[in-house]
C-alpha atoms as a PDB file:
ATOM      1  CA  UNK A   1     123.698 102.422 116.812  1.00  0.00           C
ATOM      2  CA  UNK A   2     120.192 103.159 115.966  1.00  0.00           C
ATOM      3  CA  UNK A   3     118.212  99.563 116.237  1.00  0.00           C
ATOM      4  CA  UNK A   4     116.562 100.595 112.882  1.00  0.00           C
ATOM      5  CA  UNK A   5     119.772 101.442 110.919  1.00  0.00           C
ATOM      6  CA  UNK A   6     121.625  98.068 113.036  1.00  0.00           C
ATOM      7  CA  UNK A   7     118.502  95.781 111.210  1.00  0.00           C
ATOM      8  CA  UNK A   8     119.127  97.564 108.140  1.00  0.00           C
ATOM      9  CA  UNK A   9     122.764  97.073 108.039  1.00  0.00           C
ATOM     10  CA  UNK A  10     122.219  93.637 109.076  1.00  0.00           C
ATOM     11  CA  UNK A  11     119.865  93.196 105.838  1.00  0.00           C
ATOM     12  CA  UNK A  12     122.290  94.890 103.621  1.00  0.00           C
ATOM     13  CA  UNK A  13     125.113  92.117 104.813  1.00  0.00           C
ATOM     14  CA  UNK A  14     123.006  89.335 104.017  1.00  0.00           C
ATOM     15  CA  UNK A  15     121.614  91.155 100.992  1.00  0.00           C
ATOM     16  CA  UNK A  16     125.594  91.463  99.430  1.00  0.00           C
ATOM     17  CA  UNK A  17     126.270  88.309 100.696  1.00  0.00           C
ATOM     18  CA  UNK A  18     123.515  86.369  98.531  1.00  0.00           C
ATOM     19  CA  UNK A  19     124.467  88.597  95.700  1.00  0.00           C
ATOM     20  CA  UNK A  20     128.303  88.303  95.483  1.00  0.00           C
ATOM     21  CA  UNK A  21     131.312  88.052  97.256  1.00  0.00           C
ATOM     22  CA  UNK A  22     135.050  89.645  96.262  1.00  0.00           C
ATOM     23  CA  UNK A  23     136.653  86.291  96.504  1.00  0.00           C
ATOM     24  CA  UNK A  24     134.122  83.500  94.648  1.00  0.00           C
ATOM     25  CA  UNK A  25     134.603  83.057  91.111  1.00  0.00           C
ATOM     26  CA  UNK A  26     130.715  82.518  91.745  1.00  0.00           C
ATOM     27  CA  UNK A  27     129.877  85.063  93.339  1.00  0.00           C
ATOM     28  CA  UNK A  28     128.767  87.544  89.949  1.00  0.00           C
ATOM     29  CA  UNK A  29     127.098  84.129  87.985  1.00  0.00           C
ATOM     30  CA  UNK A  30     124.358  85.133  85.409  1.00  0.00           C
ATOM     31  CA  UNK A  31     121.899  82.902  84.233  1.00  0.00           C
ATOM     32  CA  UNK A  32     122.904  82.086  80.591  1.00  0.00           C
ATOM     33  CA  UNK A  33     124.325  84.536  78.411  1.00  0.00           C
ATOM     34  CA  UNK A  34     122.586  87.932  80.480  1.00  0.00           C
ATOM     35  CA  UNK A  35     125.068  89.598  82.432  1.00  0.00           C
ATOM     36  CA  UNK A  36     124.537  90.726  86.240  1.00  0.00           C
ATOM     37  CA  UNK A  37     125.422  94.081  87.218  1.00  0.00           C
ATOM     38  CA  UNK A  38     125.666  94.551  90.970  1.00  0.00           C
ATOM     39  CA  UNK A  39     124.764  98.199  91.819  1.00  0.00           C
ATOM     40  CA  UNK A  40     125.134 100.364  95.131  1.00  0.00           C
ATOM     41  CA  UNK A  41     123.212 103.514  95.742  1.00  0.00           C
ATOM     42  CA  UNK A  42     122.739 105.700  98.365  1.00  0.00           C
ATOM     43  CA  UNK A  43     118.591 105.931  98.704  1.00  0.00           C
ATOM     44  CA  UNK A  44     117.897 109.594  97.642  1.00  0.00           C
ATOM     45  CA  UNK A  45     118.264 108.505  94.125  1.00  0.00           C
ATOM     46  CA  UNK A  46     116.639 105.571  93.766  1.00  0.00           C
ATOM     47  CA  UNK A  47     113.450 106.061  92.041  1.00  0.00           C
ATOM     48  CA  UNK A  48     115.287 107.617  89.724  1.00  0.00           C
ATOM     49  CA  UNK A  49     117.931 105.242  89.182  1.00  0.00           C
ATOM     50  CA  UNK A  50     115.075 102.326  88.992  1.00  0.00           C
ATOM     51  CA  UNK A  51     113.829 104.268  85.981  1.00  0.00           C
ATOM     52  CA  UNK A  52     117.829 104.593  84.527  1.00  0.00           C
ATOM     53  CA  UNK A  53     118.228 100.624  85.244  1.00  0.00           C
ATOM     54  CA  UNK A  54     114.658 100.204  83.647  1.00  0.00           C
ATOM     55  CA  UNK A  55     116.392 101.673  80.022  1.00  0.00           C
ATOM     56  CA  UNK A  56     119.632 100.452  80.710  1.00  0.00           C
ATOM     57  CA  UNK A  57     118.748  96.820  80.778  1.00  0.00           C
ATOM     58  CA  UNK A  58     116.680  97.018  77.871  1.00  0.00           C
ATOM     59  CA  UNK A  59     119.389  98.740  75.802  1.00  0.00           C
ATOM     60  CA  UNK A  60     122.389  96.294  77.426  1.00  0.00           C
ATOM     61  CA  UNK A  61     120.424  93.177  77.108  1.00  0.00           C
ATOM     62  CA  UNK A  62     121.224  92.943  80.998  1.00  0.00           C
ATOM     63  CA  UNK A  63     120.293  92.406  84.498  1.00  0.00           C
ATOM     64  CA  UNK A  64     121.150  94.878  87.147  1.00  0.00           C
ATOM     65  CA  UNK A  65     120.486  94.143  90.943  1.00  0.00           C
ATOM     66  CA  UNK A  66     120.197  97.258  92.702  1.00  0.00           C
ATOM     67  CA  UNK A  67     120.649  98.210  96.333  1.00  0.00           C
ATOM     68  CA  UNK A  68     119.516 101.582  97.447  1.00  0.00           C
ATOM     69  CA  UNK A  69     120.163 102.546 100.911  1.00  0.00           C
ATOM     70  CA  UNK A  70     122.505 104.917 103.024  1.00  0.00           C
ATOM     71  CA  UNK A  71     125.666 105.460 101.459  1.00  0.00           C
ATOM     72  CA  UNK A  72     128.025 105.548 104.741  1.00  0.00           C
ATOM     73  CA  UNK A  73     126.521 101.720 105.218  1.00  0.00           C
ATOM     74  CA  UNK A  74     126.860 100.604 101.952  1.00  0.00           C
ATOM     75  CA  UNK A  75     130.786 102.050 101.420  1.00  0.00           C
ATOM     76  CA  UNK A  76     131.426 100.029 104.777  1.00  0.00           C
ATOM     77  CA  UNK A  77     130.273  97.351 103.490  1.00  0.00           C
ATOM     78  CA  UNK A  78     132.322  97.348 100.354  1.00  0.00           C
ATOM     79  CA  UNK A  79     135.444  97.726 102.642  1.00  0.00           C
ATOM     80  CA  UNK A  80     134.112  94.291 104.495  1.00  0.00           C
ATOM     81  CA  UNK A  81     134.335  92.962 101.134  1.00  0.00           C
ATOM     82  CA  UNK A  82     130.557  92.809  99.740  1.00  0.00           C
ATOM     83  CA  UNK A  83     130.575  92.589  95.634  1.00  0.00           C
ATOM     84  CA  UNK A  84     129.257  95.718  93.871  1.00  0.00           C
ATOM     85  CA  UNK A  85     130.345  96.363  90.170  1.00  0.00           C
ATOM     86  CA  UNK A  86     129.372 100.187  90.120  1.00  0.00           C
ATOM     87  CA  UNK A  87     128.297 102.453  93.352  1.00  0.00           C
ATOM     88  CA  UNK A  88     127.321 105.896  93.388  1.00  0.00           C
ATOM     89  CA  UNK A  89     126.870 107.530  96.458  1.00  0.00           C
ATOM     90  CA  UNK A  90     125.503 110.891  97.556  1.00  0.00           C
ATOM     91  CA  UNK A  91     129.098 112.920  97.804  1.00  0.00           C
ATOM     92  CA  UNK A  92     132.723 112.654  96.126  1.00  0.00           C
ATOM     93  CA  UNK A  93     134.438 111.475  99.313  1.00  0.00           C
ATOM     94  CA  UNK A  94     133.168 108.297  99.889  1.00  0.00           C
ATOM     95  CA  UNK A  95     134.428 107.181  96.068  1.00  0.00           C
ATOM     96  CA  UNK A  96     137.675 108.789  97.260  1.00  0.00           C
ATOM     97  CA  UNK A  97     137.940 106.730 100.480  1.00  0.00           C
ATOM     98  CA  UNK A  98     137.435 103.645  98.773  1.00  0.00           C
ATOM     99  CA  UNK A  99     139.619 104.393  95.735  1.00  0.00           C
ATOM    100  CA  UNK A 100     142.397 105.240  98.504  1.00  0.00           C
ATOM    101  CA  UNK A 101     141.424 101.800  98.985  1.00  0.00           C
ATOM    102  CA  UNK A 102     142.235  99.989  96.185  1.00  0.00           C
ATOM    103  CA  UNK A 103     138.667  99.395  96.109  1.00  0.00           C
ATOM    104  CA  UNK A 104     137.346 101.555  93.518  1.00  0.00           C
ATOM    105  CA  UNK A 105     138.996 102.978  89.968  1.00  0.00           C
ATOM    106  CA  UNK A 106     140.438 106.092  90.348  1.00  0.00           C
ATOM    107  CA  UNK A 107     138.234 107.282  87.108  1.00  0.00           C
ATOM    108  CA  UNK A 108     134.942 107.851  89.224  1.00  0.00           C
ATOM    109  CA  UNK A 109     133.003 110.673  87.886  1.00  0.00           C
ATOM    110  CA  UNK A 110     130.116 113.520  89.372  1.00  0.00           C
ATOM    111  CA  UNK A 111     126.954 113.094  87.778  1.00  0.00           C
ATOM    112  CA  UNK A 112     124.238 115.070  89.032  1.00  0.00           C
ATOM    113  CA  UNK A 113     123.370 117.382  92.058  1.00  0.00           C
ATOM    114  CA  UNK A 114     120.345 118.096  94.241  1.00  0.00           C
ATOM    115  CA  UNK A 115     119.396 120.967  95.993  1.00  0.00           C
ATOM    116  CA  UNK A 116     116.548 122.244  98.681  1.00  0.00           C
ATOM    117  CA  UNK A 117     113.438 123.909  98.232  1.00  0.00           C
ATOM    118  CA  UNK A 118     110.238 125.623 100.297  1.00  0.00           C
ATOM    119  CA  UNK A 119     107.013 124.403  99.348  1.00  0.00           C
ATOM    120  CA  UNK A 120     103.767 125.393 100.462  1.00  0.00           C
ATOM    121  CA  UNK A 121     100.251 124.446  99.660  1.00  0.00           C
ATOM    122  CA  UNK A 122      98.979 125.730  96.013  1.00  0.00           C
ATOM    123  CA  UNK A 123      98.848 129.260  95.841  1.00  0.00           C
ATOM    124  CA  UNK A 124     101.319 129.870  98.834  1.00  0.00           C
ATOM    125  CA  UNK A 125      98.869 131.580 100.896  1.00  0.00           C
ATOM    126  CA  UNK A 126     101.373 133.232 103.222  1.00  0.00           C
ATOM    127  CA  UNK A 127     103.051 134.598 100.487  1.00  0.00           C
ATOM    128  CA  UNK A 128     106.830 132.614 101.751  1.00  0.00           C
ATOM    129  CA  UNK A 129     109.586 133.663  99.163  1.00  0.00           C
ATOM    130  CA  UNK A 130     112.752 132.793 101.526  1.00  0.00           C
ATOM    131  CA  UNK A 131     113.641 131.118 104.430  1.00  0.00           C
ATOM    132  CA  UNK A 132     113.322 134.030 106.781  1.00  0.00           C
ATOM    133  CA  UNK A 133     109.710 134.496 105.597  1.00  0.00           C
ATOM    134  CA  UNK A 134     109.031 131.105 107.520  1.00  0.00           C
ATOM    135  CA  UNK A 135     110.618 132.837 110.876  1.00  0.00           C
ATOM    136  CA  UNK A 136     107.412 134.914 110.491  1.00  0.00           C
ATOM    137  CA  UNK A 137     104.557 134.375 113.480  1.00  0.00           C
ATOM    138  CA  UNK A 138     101.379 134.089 111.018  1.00  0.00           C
ATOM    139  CA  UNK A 139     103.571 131.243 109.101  1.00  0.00           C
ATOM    140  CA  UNK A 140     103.031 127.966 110.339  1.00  0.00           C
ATOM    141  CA  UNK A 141     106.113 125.584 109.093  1.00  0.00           C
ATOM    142  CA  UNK A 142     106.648 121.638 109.379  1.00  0.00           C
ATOM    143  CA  UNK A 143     109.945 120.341 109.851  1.00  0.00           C
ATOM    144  CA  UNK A 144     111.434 117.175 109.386  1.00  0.00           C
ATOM    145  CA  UNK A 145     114.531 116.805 111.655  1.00  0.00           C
ATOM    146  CA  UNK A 146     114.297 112.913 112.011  1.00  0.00           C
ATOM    147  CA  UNK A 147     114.865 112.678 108.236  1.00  0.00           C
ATOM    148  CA  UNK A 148     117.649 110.829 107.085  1.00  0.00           C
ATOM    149  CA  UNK A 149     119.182 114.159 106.339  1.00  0.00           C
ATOM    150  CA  UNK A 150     117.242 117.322 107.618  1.00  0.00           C
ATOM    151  CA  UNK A 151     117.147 120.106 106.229  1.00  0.00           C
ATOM    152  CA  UNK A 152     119.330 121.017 109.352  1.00  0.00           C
ATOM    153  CA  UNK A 153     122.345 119.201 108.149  1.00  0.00           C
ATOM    154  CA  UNK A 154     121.642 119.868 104.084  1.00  0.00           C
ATOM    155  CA  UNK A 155     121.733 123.206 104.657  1.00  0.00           C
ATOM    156  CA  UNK A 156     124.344 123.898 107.814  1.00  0.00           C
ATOM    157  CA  UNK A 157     125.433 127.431 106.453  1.00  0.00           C
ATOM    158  CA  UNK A 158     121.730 128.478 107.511  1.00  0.00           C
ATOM    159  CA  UNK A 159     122.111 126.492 111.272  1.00  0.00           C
ATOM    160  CA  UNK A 160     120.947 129.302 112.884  1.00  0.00           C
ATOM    161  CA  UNK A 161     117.542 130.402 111.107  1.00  0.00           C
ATOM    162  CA  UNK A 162     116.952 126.564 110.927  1.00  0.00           C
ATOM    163  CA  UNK A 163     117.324 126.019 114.416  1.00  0.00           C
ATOM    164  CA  UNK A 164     114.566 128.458 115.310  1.00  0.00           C
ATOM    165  CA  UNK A 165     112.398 127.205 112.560  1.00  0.00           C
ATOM    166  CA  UNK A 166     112.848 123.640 114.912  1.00  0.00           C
ATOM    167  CA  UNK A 167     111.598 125.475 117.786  1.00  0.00           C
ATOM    168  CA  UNK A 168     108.735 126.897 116.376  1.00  0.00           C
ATOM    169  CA  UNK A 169     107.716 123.684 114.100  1.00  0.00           C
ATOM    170  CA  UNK A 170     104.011 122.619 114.386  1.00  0.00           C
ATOM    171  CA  UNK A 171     105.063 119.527 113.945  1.00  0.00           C
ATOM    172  CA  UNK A 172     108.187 117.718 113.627  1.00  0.00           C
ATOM    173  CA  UNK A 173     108.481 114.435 110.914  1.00  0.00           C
ATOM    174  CA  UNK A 174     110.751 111.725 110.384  1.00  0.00           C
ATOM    175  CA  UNK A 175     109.483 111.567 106.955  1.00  0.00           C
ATOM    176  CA  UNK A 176     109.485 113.997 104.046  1.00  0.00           C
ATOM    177  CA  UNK A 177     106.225 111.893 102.378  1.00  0.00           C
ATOM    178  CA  UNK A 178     104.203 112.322 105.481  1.00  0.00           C
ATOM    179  CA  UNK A 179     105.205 115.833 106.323  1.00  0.00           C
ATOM    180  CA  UNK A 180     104.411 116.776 102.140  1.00  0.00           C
ATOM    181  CA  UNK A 181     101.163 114.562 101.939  1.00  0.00           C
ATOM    182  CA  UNK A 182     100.004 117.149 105.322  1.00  0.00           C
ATOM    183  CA  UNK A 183     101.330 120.265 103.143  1.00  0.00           C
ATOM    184  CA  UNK A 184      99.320 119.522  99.666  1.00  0.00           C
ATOM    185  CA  UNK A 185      96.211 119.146 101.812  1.00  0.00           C
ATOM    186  CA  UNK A 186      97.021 122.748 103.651  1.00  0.00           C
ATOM    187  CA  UNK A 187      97.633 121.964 107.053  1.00  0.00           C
ATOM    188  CA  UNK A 188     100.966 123.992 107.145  1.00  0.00           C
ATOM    189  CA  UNK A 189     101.724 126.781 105.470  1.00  0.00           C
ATOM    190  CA  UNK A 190     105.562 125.443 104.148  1.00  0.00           C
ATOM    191  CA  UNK A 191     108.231 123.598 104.856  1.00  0.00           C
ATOM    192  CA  UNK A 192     111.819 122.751 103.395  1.00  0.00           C
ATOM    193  CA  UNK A 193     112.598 119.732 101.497  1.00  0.00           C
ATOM    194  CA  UNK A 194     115.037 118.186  99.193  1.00  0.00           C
ATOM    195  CA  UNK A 195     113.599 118.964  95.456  1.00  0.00           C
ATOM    196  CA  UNK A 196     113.174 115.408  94.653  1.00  0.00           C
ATOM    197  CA  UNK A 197     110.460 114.957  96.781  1.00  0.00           C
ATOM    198  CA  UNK A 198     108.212 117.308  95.072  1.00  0.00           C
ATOM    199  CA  UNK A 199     108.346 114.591  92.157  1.00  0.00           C
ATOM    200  CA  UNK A 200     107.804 111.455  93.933  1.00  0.00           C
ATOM    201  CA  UNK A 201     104.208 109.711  94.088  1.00  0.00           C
ATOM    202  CA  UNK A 202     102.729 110.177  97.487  1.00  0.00           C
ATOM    203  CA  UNK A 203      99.874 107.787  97.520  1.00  0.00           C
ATOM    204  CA  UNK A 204      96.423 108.966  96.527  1.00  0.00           C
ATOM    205  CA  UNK A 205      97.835 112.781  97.616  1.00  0.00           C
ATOM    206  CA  UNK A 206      99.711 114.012  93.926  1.00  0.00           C
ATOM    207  CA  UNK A 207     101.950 117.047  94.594  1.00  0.00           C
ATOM    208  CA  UNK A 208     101.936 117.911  91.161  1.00  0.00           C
ATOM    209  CA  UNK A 209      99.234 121.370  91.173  1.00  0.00           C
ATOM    210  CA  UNK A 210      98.858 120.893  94.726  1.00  0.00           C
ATOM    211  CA  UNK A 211     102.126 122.714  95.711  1.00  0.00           C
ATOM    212  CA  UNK A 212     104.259 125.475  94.968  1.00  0.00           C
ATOM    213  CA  UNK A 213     108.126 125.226  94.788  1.00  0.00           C
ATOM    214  CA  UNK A 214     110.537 127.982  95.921  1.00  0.00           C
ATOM    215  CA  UNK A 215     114.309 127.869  94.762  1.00  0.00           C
ATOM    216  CA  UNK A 216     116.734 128.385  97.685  1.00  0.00           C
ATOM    217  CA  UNK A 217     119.823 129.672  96.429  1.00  0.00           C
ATOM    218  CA  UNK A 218     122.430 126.621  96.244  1.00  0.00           C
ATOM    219  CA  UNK A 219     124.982 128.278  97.928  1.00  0.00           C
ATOM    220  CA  UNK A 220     123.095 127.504 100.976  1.00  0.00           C
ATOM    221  CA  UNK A 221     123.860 123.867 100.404  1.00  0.00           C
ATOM    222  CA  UNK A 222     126.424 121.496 102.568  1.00  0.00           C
ATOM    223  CA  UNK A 223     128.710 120.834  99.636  1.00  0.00           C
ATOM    224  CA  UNK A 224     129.079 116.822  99.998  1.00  0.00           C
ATOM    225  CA  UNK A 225     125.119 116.729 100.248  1.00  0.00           C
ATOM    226  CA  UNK A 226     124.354 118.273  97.293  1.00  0.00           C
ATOM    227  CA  UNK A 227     127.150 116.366  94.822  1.00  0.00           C
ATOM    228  CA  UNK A 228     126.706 112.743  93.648  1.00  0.00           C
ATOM    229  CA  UNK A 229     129.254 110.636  92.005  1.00  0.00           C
ATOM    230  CA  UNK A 230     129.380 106.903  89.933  1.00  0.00           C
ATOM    231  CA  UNK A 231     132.478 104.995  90.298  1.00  0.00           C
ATOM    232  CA  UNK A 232     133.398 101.061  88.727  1.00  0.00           C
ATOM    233  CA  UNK A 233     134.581  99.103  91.605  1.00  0.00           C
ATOM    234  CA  UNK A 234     137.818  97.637  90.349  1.00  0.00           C
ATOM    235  CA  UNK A 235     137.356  93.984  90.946  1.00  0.00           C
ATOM    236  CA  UNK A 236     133.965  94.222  89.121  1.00  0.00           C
ATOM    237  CA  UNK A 237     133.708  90.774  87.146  1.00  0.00           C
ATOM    238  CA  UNK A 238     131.738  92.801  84.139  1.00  0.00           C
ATOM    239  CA  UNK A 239     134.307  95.518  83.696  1.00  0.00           C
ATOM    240  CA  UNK A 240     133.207  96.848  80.138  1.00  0.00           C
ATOM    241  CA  UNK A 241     129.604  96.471  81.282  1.00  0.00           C
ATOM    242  CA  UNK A 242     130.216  98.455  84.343  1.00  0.00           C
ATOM    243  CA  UNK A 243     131.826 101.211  82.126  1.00  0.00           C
ATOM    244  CA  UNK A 244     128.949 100.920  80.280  1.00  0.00           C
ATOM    245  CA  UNK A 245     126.790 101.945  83.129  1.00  0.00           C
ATOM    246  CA  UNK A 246     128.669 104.808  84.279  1.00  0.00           C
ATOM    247  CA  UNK A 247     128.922 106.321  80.708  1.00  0.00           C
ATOM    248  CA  UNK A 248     125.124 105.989  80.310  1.00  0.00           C
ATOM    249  CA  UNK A 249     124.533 107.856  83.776  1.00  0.00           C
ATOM    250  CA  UNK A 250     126.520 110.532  82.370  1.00  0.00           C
ATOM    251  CA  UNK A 251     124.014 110.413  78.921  1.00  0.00           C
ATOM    252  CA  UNK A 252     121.549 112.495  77.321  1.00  0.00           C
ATOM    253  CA  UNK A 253     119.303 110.033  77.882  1.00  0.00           C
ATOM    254  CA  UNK A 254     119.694 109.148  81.570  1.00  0.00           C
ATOM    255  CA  UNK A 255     119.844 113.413  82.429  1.00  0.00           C
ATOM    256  CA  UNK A 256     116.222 113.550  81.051  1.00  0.00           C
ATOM    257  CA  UNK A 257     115.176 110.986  83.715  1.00  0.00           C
ATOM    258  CA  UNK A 258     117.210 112.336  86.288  1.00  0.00           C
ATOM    259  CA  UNK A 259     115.664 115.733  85.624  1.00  0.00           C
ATOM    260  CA  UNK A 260     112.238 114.727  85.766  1.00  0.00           C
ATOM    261  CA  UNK A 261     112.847 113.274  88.962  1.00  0.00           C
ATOM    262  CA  UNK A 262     114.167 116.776  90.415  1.00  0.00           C
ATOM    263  CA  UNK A 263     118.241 116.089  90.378  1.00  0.00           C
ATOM    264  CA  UNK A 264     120.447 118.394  88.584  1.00  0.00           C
ATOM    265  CA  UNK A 265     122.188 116.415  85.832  1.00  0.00           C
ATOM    266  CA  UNK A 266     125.948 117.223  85.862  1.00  0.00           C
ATOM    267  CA  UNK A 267     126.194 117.524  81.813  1.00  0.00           C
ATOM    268  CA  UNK A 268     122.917 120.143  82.092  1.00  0.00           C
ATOM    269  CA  UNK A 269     123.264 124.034  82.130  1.00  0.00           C
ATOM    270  CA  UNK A 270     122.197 124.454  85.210  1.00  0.00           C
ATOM    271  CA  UNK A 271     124.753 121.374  86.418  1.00  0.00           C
ATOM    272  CA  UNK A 272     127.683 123.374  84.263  1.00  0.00           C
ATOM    273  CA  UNK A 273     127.361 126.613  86.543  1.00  0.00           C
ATOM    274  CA  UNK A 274     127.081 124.603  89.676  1.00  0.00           C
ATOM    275  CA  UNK A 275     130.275 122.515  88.876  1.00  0.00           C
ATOM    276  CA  UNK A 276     132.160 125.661  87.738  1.00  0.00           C
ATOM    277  CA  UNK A 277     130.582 127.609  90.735  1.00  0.00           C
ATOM    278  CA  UNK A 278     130.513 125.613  93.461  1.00  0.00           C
ATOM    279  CA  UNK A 279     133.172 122.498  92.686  1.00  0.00           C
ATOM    280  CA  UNK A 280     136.192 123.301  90.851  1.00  0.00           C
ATOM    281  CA  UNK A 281     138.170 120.775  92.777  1.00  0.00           C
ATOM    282  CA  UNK A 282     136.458 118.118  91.020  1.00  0.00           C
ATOM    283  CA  UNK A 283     136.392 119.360  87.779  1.00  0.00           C
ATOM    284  CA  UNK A 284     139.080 117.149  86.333  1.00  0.00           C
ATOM    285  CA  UNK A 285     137.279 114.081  87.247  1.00  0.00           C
ATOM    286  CA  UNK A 286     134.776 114.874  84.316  1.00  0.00           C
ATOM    287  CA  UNK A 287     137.713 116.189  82.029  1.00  0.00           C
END
């Protein structure tokens, strides 16, 4: 295992330990009458989610203590038997898994999607429209294959034009904030990120008029990358709460903020055609 994910996952056993615990009728105490909800992400979402929590405990008169990290880490930890009320990880098959389980309510939902993008310094100098434009010799492209998910694995239908756009990479990142804060000041002329990134704060370096954004078409997407879902755990000790939070996910109100942070929101237009589109399988689970 990877030393930095083994310190991580080390953290994130401590981390759920502190918090909770399946089996201690102490485990989900709140200080006086405010309720604690215990929440697992997977990281992509998180400073949006941080922004849903932010309204959500206002509204709920509530505490939620949130863990953000990778999802595969976090569902293995639930299996171990670390306390969450409510996870929602980046793909349907991990809430399957642990509803197979016993682990998780069988009424888990979808909730938003994500997709990736091209950007390129403001005005796109080189003109880049699709992702064969950045095969092109006068186009100098950054890549990020150290990522926690490269482009290389978000997009595997396109392995092959990726592949070359790894060979001929200027420079190769293991972060999308370093590889986009190089981009808005024009050292490369594009690269390929996950759309959320284009919204996030990157220091003193604001992407926002700095870059332009290119839609890849979606179909491009690895399916399970590009789906989220938001399940209760069913030994949650706030039930109703927990309900609660998944419902308001799925709101109005929460889609804004997800949108503004670059997700799809399932219950938007643009989320409609993908579910229709690209997941009818899981259709029912919003039914």
């Amino acid at each position: 295992m990877n030393s930095k994910y083994a310190i991580l996952l080390v953290g994130l056993v401590a981390l759920t330990v502190m918090f909770s615990g399946c089996t201690s009728s102490s485990s989900a105490a709140e200080p006086g009458d405010i309720e604690v909800l215990t929440v697992y992400s997977c990281g992509g979402p998180t400073e949006a989610l941080a922004e849903v929590n932010e309204v959500f405990m206002e509204k709920y008169n509530c505490e939620i203590k949130f863990i953000g990290a990778n999802a595969g880490m976090l569902e293995t930890n639930l299996e171990n038997g670390a306390y969450a009320d409510v996870f929602l990880p980046r793909t349907v098959v991990l809430s399957e898994k642990l509803t197979s389980l016993g682990l998780m309510n069988p009424d888990y939902k979808v909730y938003q999607f994500t997709d990736w993008v091209i950007v390129t310094p403001s005005g796109n100098p080189k003109n880049v429209s699709t992702i064969e434009d950045l095969l092109n010799d006068d186009v100098k492209v950054y890549t990020n294959s150290k990522s926690s998910i490269p482009a290389l694995n978000a997009m595997a239908s396109q392995s092959e034009t990726i592949n070359v756009l790894y060979e001929k990479s200027a420079k190769d990142y293991d972060c999308y904030r370093k590889m986009l804060s190089d981009i808005v000041v024009g050292n490369a002329d594009a690269a390929l990120v996950e759309r959320r990134c284009t919204t996030l704060e990157n220091g003193k370096l604001q992407m926002e008029g700095n870059i332009e954004v290119i839609d890849i078409p979606f179909e491009y997407m690895t399916p399970q990358i590009a789906i989220f879902s938001v399940g209760v755990m069913n030994y949650s000790e706030h039930v109703d709460l927990a309900y609660e939070y998944q419902e308001f996910v799925l709101s109005d109100e929460a889609a804004e903020i997800l949108d503004a942070n670059g997700f799809i929101p399932v219950n938007s237009e643009k989320g409609q055609e993908i579910f229709t589109e690209y997941y009818p399988e899981y259709l029912s689970l919003n039914n």
